[in-house]
C-alpha atoms as a PDB file:
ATOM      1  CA  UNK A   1     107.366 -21.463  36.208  1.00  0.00           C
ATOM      2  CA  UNK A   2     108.217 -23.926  39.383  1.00  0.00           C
ATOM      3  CA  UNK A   3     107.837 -23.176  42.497  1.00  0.00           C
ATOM      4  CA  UNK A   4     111.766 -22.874  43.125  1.00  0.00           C
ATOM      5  CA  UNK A   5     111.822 -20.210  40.103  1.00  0.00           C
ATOM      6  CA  UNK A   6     111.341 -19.278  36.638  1.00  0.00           C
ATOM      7  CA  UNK A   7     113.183 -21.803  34.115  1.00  0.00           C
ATOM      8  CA  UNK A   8     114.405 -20.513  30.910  1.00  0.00           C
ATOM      9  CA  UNK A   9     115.716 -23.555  28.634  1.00  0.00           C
ATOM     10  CA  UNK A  10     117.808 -22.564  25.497  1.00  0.00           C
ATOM     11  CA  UNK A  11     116.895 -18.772  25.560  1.00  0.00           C
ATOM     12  CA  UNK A  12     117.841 -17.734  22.558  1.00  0.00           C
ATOM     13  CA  UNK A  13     115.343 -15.635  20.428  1.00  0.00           C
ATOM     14  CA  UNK A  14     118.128 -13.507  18.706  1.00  0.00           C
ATOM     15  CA  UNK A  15     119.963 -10.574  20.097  1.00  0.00           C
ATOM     16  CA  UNK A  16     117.947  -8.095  19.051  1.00  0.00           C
ATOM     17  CA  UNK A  17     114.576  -9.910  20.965  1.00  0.00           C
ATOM     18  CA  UNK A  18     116.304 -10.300  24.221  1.00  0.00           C
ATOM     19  CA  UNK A  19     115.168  -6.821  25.906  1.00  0.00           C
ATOM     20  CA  UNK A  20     111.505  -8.274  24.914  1.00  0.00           C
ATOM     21  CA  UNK A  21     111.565 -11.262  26.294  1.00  0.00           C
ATOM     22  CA  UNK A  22     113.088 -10.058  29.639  1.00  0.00           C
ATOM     23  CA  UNK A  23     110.683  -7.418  29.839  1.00  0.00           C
ATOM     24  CA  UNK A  24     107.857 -10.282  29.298  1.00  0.00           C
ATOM     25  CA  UNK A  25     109.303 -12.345  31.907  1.00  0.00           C
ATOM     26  CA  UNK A  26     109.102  -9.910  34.356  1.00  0.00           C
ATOM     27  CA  UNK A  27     105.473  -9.019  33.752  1.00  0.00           C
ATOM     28  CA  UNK A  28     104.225 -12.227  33.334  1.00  0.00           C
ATOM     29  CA  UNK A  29     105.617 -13.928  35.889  1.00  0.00           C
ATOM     30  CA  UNK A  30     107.502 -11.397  38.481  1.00  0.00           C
ATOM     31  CA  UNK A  31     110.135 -14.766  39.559  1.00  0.00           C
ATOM     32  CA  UNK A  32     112.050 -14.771  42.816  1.00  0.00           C
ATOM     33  CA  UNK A  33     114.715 -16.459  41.006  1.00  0.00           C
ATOM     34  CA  UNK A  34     115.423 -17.457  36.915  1.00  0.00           C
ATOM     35  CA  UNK A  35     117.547 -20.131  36.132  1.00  0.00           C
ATOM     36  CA  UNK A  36     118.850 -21.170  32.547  1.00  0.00           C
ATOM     37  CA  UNK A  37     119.325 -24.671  31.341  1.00  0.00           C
ATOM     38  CA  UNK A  38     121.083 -25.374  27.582  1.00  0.00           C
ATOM     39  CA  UNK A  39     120.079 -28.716  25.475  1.00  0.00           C
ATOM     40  CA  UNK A  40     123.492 -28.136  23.723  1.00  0.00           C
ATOM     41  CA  UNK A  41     126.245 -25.404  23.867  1.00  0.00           C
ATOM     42  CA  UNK A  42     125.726 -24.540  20.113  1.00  0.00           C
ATOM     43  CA  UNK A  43     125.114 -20.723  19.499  1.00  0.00           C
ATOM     44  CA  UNK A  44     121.767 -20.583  18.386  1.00  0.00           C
ATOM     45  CA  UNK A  45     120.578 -22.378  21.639  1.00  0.00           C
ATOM     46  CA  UNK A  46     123.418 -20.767  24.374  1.00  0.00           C
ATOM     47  CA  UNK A  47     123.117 -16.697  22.901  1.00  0.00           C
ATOM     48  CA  UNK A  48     120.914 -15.575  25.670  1.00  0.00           C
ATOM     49  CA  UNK A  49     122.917 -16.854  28.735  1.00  0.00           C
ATOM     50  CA  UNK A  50     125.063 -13.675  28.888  1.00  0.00           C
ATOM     51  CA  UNK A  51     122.438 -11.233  28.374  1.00  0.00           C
ATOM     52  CA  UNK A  52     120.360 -13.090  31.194  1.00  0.00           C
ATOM     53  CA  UNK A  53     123.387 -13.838  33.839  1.00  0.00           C
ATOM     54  CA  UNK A  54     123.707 -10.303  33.685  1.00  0.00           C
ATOM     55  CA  UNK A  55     120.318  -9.645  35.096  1.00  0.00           C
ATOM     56  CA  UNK A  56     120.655 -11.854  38.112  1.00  0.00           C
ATOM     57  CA  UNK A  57     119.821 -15.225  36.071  1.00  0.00           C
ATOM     58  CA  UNK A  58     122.160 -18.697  37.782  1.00  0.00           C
ATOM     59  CA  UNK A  59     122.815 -20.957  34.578  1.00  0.00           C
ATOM     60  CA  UNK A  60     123.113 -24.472  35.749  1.00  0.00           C
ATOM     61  CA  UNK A  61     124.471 -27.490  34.461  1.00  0.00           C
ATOM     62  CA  UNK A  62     123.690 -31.362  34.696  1.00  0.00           C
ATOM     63  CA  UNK A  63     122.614 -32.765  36.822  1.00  0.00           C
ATOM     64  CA  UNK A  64     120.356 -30.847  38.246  1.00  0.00           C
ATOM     65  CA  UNK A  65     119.490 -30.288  41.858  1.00  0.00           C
ATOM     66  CA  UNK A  66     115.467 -28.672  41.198  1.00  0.00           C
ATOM     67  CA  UNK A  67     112.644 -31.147  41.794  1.00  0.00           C
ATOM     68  CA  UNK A  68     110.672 -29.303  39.222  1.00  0.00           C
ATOM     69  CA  UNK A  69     113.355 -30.964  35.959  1.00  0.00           C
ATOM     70  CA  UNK A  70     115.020 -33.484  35.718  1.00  0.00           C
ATOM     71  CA  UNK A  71     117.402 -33.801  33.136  1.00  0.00           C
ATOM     72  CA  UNK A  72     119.223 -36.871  31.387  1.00  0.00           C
ATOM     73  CA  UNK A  73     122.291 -36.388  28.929  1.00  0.00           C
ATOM     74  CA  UNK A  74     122.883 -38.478  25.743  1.00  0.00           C
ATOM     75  CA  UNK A  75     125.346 -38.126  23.054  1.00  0.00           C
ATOM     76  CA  UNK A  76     124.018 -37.533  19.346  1.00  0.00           C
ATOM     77  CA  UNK A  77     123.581 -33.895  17.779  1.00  0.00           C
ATOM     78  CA  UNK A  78     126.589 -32.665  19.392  1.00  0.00           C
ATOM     79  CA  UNK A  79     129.001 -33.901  22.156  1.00  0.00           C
ATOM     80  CA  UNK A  80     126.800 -33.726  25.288  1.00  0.00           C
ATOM     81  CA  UNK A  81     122.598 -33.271  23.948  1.00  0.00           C
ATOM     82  CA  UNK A  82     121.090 -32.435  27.916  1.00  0.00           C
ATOM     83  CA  UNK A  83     116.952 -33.805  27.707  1.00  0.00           C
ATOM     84  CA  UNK A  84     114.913 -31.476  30.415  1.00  0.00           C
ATOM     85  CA  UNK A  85     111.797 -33.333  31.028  1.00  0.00           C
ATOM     86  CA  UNK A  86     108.948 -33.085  33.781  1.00  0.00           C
ATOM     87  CA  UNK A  87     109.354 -35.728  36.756  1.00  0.00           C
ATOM     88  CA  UNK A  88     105.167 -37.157  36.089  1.00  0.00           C
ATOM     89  CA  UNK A  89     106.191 -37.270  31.994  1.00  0.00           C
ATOM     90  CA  UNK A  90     103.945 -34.707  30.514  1.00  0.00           C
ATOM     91  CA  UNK A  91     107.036 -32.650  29.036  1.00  0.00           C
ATOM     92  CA  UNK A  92     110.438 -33.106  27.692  1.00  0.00           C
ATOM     93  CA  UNK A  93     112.753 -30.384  25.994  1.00  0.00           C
ATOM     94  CA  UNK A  94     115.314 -32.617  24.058  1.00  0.00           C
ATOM     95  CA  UNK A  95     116.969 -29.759  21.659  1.00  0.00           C
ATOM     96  CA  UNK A  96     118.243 -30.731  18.314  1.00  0.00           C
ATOM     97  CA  UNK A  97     117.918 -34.205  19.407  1.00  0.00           C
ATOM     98  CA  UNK A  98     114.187 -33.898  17.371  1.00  0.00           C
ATOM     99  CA  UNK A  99     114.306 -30.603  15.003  1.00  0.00           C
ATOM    100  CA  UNK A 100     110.839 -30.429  13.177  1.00  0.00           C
ATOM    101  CA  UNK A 101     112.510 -28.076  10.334  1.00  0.00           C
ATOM    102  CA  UNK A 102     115.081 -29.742   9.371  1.00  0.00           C
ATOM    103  CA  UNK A 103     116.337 -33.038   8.466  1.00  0.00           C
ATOM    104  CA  UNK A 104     118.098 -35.342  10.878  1.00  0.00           C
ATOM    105  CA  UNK A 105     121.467 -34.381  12.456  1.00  0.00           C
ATOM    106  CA  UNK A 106     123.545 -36.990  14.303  1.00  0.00           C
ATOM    107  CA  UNK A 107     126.676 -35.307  14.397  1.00  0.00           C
ATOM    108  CA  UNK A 108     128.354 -36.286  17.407  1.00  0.00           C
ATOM    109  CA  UNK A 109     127.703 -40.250  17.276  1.00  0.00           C
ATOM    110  CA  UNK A 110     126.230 -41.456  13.738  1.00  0.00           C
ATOM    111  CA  UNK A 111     123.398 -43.611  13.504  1.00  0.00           C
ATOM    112  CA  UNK A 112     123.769 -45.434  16.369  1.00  0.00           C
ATOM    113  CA  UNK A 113     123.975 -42.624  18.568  1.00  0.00           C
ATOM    114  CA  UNK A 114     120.973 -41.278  17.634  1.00  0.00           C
ATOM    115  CA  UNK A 115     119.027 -44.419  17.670  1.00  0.00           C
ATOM    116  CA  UNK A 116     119.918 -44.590  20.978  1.00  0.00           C
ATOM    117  CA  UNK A 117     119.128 -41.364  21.835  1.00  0.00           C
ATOM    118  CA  UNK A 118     115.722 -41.882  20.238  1.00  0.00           C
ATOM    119  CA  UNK A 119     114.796 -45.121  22.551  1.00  0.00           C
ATOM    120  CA  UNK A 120     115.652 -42.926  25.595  1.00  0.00           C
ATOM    121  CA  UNK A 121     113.570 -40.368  24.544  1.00  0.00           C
ATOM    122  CA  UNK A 122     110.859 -42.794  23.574  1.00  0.00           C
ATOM    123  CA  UNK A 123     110.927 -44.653  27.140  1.00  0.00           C
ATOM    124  CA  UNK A 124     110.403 -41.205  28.777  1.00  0.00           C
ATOM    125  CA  UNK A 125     106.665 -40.142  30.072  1.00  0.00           C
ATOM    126  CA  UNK A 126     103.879 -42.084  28.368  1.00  0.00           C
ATOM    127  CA  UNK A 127     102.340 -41.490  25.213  1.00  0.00           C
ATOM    128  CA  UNK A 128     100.618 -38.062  25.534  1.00  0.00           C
ATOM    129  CA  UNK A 129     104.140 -36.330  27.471  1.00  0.00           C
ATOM    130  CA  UNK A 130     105.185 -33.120  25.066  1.00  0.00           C
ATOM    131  CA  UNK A 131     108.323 -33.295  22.946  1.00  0.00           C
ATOM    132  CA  UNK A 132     109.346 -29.766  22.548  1.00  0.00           C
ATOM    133  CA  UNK A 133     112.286 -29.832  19.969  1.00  0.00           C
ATOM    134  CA  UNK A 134     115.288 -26.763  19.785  1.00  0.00           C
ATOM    135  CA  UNK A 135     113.727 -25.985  16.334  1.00  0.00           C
ATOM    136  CA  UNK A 136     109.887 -26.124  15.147  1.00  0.00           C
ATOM    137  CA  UNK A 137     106.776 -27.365  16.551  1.00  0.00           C
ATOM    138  CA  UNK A 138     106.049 -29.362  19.835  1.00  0.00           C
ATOM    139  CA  UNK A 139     104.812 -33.217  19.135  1.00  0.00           C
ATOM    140  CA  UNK A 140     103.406 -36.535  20.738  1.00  0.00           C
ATOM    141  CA  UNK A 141     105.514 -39.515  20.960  1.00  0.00           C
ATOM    142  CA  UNK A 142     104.253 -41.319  18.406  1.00  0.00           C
ATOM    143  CA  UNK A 143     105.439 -38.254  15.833  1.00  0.00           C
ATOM    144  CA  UNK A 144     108.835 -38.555  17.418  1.00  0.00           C
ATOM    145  CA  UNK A 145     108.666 -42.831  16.824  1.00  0.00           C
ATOM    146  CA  UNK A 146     107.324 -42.113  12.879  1.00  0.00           C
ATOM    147  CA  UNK A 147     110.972 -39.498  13.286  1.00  0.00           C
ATOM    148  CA  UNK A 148     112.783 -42.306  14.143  1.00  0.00           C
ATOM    149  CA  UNK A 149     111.560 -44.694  11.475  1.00  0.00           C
ATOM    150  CA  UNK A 150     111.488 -42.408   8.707  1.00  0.00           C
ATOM    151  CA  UNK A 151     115.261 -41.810   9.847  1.00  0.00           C
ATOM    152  CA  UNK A 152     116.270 -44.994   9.607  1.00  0.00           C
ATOM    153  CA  UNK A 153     114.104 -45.600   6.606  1.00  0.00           C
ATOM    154  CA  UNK A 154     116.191 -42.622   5.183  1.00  0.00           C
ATOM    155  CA  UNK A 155     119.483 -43.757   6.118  1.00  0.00           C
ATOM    156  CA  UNK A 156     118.898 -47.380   4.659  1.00  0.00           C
ATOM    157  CA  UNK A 157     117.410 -45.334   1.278  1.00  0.00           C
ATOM    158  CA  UNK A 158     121.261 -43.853   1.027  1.00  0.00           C
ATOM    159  CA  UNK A 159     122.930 -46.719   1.806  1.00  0.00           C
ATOM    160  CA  UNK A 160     121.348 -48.443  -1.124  1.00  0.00           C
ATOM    161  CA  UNK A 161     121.940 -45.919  -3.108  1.00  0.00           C
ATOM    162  CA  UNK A 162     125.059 -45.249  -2.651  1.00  0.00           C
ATOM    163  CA  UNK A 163     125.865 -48.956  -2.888  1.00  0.00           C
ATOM    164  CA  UNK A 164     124.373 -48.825  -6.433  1.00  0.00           C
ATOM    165  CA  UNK A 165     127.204 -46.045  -6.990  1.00  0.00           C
ATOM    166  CA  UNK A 166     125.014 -42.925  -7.446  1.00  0.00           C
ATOM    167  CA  UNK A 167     127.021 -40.029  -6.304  1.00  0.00           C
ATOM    168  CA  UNK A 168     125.074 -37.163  -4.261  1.00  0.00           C
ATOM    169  CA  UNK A 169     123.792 -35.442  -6.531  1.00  0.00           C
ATOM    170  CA  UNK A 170     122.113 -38.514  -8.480  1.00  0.00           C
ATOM    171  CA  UNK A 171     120.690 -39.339  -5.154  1.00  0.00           C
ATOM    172  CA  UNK A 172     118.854 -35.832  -5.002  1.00  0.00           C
ATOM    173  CA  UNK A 173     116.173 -36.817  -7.683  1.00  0.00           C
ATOM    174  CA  UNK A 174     115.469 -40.296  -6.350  1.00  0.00           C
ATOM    175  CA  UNK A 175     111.827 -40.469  -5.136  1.00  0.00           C
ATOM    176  CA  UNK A 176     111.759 -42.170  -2.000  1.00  0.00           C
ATOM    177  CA  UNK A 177     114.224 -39.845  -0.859  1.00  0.00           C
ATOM    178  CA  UNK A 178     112.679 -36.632  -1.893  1.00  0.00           C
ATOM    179  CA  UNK A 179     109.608 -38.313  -0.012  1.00  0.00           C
ATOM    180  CA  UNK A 180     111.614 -38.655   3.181  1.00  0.00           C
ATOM    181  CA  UNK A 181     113.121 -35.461   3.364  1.00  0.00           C
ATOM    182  CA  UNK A 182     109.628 -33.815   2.654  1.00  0.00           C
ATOM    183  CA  UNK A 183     108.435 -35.845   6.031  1.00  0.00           C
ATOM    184  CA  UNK A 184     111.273 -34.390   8.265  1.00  0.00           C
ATOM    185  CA  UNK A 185     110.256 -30.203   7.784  1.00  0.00           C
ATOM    186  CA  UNK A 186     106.900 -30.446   9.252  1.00  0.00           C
END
């Protein structure tokens, strides 16, 4: 809630909850004006936007003109990953970018990509700003560094691995690997 209007980012609790959470917005917080911002254009994070443009929400697009959000757009889940984060630092919505149920997903730009897109993230606010992820529960910063490591950590793991010519499936027993992935669904 900013003083400019009500901000929905990535409102998308299923078709079937949208009714409810319009009908919650209006009671709790009775805007003057609702905007929508998407951390990517996939599905699960766009499937609201009709539903709310057609009750008078404006969906708006990077960069943004609110002094409320800023936003800042890197390139690692998908083609274009928009960050919405709080101008003092206390708050940043970064999407699949961080996804505490699932493992890492650097689709759009490999390793690299999403190292980068890590750093960024990690030079953001100071150490007690909010990362609220697309998928699972909000963190600190130092939860989204021990991401980043245990990432790389991962990808390194697999690397070896595959170096030593175990196929996929081999790889699914090995220890430190199983001990990884069990460190990404928090």
């Amino acid at each position: 809630d900013t003083p400019g209007g009500l901000i929905l980012i990535d409102p998308s609790p299923g078709q079937e909850q949208l009714e409810s959470l319009q009908a919650l917005i209006l009671q709790r917080f009775d805007p003057a004006a609702v905007f929508i911002l998407n951390t990517h254009a996939h599905q699960d994070h766009t499937g609201g936007n009709e539903f709310f443009v057609a009750q008078g929400a404006r969906q708006l697009t990077p960069p943004l003109a609110l002094n409320a959000v800023r936003s800042l757009t890197l390139r690692s889940h998908s083609q274009a990953d928009h960050v919405y984060y709080d101008p003092a630092g206390r708050w940043m919505f970064v999407g699949d970018l961080y996804d505490g149920s699932w493992h890492p997903t650097f689709y759009a730009s490999g390793v690299s990509g999403f190292t980068e897109a890590m750093l960024a993230l990690l030079a953001l606010g100071d150490e007690q700003a909010w990362v609220l992820p697309g998928h699972g529960q909000p963190i600190r910063k130092s939860a989204l560094r021990l991401y980043l490591l245990d990432t790389l950590r991962w990808v390194a793991r697999v690397r070896q691995l595959g170096q030593q010519g175990l196929s996929a499936q081999q790889m699914k027993s090995d220890a430190e690997l199983l001990s990884l992935l069990q460190r990404f669904n928090t």
